[in-house]
N, C-alpha and C. Protein backbone atom coordinates (compact mmCIF):
# COMPACT_ATOMS: atom_id res chain seq x y z
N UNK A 1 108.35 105.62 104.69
CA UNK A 1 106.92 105.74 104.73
C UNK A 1 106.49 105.64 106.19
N UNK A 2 105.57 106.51 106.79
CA UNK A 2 105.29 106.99 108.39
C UNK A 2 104.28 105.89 107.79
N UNK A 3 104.17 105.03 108.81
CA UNK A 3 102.73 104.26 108.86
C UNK A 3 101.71 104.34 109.95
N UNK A 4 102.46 104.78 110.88
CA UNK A 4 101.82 105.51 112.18
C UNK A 4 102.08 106.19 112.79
N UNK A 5 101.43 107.76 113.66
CA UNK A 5 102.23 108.46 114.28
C UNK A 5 100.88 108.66 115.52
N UNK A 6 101.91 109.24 116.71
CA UNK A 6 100.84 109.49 118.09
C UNK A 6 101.75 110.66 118.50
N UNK A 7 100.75 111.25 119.38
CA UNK A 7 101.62 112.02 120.64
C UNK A 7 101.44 111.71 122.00
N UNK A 8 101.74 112.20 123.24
CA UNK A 8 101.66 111.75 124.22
C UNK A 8 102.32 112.68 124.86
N UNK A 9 101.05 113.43 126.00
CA UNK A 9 101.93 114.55 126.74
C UNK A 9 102.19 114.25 128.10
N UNK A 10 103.52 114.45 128.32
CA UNK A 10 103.67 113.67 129.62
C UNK A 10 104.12 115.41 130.34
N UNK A 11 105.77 114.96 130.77
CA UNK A 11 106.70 116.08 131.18
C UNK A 11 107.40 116.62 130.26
N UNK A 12 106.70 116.92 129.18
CA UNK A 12 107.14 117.23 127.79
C UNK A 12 106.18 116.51 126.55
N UNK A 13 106.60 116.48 125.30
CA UNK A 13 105.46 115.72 124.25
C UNK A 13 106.29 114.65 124.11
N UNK A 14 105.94 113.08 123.60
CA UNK A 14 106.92 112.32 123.14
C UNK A 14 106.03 111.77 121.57
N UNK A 15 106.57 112.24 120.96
CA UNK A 15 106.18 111.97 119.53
C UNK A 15 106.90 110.31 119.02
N UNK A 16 105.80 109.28 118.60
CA UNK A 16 106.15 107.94 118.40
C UNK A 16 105.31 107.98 116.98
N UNK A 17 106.22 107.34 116.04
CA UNK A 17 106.14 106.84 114.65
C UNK A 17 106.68 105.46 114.34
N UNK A 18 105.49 104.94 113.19
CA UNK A 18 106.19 103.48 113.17
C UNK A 18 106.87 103.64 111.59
N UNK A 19 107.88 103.56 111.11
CA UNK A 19 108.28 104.20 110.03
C UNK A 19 108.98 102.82 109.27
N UNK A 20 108.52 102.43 107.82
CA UNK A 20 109.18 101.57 107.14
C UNK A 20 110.39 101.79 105.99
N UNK A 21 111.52 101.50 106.64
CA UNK A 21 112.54 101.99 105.59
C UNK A 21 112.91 101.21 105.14
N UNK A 22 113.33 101.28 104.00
CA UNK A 22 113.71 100.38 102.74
C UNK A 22 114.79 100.82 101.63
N UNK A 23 115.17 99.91 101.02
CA UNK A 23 116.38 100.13 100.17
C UNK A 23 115.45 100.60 98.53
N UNK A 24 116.21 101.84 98.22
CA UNK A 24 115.57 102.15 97.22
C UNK A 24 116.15 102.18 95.80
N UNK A 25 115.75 102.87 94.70
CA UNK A 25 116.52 102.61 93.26
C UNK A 25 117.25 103.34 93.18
N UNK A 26 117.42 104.64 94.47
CA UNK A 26 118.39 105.89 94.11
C UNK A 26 119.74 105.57 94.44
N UNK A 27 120.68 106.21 94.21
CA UNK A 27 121.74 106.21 94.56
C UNK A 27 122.64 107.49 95.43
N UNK A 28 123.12 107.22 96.51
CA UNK A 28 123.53 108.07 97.15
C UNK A 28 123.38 109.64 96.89
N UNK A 29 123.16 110.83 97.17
CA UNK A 29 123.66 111.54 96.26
C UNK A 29 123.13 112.18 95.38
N UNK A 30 121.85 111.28 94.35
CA UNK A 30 121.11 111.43 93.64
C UNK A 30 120.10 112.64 93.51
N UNK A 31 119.95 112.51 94.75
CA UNK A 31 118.63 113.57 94.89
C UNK A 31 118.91 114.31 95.98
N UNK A 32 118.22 115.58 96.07
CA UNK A 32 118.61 116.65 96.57
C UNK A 32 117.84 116.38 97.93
N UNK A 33 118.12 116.25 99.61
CA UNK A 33 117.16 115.54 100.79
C UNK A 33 116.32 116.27 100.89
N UNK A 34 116.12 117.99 100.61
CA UNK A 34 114.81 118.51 100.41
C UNK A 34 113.83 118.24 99.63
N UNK A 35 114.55 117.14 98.48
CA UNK A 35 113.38 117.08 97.18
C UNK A 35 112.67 115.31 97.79
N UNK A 36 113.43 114.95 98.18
CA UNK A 36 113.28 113.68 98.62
C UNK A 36 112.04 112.73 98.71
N UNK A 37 111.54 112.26 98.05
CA UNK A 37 109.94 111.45 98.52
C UNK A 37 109.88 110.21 97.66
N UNK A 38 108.94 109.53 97.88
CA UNK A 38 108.65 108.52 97.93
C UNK A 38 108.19 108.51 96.06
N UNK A 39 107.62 109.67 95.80
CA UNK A 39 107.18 109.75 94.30
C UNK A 39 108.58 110.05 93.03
N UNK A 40 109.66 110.28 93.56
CA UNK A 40 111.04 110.59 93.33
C UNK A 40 112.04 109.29 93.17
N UNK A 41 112.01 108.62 93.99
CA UNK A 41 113.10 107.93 94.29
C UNK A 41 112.02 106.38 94.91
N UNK A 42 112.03 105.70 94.13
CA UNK A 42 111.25 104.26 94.56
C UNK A 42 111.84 103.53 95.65
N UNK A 43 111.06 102.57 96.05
CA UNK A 43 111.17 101.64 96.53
C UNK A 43 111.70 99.99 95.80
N UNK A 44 112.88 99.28 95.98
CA UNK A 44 113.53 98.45 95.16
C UNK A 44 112.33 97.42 94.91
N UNK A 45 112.13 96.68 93.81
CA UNK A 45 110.85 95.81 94.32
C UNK A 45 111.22 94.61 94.94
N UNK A 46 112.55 94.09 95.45
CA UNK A 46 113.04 93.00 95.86
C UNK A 46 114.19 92.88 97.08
N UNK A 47 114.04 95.02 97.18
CA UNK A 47 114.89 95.04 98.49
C UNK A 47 115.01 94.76 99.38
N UNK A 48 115.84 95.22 100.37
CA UNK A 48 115.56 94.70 102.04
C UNK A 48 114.64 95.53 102.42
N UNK A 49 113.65 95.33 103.14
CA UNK A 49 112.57 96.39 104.18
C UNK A 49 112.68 96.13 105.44
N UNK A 50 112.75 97.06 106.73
CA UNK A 50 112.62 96.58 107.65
C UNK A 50 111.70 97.72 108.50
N UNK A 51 111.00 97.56 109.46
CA UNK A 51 109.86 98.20 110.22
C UNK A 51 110.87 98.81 111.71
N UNK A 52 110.58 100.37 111.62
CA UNK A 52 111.15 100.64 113.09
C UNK A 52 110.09 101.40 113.91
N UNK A 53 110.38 101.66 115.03
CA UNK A 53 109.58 102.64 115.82
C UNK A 53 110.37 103.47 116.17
N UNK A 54 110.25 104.64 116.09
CA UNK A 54 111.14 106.03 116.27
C UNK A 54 110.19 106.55 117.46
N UNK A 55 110.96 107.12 118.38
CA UNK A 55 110.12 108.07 119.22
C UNK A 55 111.34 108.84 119.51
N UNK A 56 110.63 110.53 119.70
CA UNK A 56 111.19 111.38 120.30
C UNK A 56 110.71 112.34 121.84
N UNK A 57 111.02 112.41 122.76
CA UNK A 57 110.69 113.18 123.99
C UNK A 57 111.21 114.51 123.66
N UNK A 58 110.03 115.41 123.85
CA UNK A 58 110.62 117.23 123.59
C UNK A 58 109.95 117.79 125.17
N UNK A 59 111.20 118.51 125.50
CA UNK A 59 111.07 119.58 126.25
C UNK A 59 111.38 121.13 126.47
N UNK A 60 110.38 121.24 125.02
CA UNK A 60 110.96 123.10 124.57
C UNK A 60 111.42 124.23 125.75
N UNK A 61 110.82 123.65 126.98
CA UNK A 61 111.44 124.95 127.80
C UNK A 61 112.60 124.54 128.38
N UNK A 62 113.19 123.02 128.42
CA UNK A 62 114.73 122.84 128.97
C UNK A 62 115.55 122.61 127.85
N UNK A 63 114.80 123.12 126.65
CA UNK A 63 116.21 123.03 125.45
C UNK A 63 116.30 121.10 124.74
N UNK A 64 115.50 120.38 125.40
CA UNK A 64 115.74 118.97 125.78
C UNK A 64 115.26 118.14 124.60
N UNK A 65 115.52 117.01 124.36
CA UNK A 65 115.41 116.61 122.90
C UNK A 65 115.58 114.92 123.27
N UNK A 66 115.05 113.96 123.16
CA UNK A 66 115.75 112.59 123.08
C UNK A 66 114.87 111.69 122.01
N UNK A 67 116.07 111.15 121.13
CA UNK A 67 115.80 110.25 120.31
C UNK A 67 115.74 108.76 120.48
N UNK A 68 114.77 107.95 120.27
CA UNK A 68 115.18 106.33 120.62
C UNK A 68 114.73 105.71 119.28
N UNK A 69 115.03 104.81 119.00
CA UNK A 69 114.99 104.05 117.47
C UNK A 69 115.40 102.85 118.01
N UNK A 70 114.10 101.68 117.68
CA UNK A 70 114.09 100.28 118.20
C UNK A 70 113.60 99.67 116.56
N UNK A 71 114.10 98.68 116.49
CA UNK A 71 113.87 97.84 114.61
C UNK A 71 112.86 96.82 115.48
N UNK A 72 111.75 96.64 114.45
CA UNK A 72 110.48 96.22 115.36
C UNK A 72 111.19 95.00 114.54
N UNK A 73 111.46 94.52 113.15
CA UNK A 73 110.88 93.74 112.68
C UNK A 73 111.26 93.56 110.77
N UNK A 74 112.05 92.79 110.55
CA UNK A 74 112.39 92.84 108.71
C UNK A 74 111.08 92.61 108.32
N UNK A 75 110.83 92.81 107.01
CA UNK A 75 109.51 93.42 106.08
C UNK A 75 110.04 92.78 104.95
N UNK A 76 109.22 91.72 104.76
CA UNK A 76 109.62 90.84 103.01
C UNK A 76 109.16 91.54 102.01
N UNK A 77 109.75 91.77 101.02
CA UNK A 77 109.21 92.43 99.91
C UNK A 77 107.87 92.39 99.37
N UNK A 78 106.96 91.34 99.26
CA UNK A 78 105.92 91.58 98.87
C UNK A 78 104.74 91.49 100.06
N UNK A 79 105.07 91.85 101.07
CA UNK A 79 104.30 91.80 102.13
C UNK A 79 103.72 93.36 102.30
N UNK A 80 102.03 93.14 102.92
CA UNK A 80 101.72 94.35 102.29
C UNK A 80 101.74 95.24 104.46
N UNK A 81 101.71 96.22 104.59
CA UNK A 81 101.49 96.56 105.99
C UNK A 81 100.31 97.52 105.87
């Protein structure tokens, strides 16, 4: 679940999302990653959750791409964000 997203144009765009991933009821395999969502495949109600920030830097005219992924933070199950 994206809970926040920005852009930011510097020497290229750097696209930052705060994204909560969690352990769900599916099982590996299960579902097809194009069909994939949140209305498909639940959220465990007692799983692990944890909060990350994803950002990416794009520079379409040097081909250029960088990914960073920092874990802000575990997410207790009944805690709401």
């Amino acid at each position: 679940m994206v809970l926040k997203a920005q852009t930011q144009v510097v020497a290229g765009t750097i696209y930052t999302f705060e994204i909560l991933f969690g352990e769900s009821e599916c099982k590996k395999g299960q579902i097809d990653l194009s069909n994939l969502s949140s209305a498909n495949c639940q959220l465990k109600p007692n799983g692990s959750r944890a909060l990350y920030k994803v950002s990416l830097l794009e520079k379409p005219w040097q081909n250029y791409e960088q990914f960073n992924v920092e874990k802000l933070r575990d997410v207790s199950a009944g805690e709401e964000l």
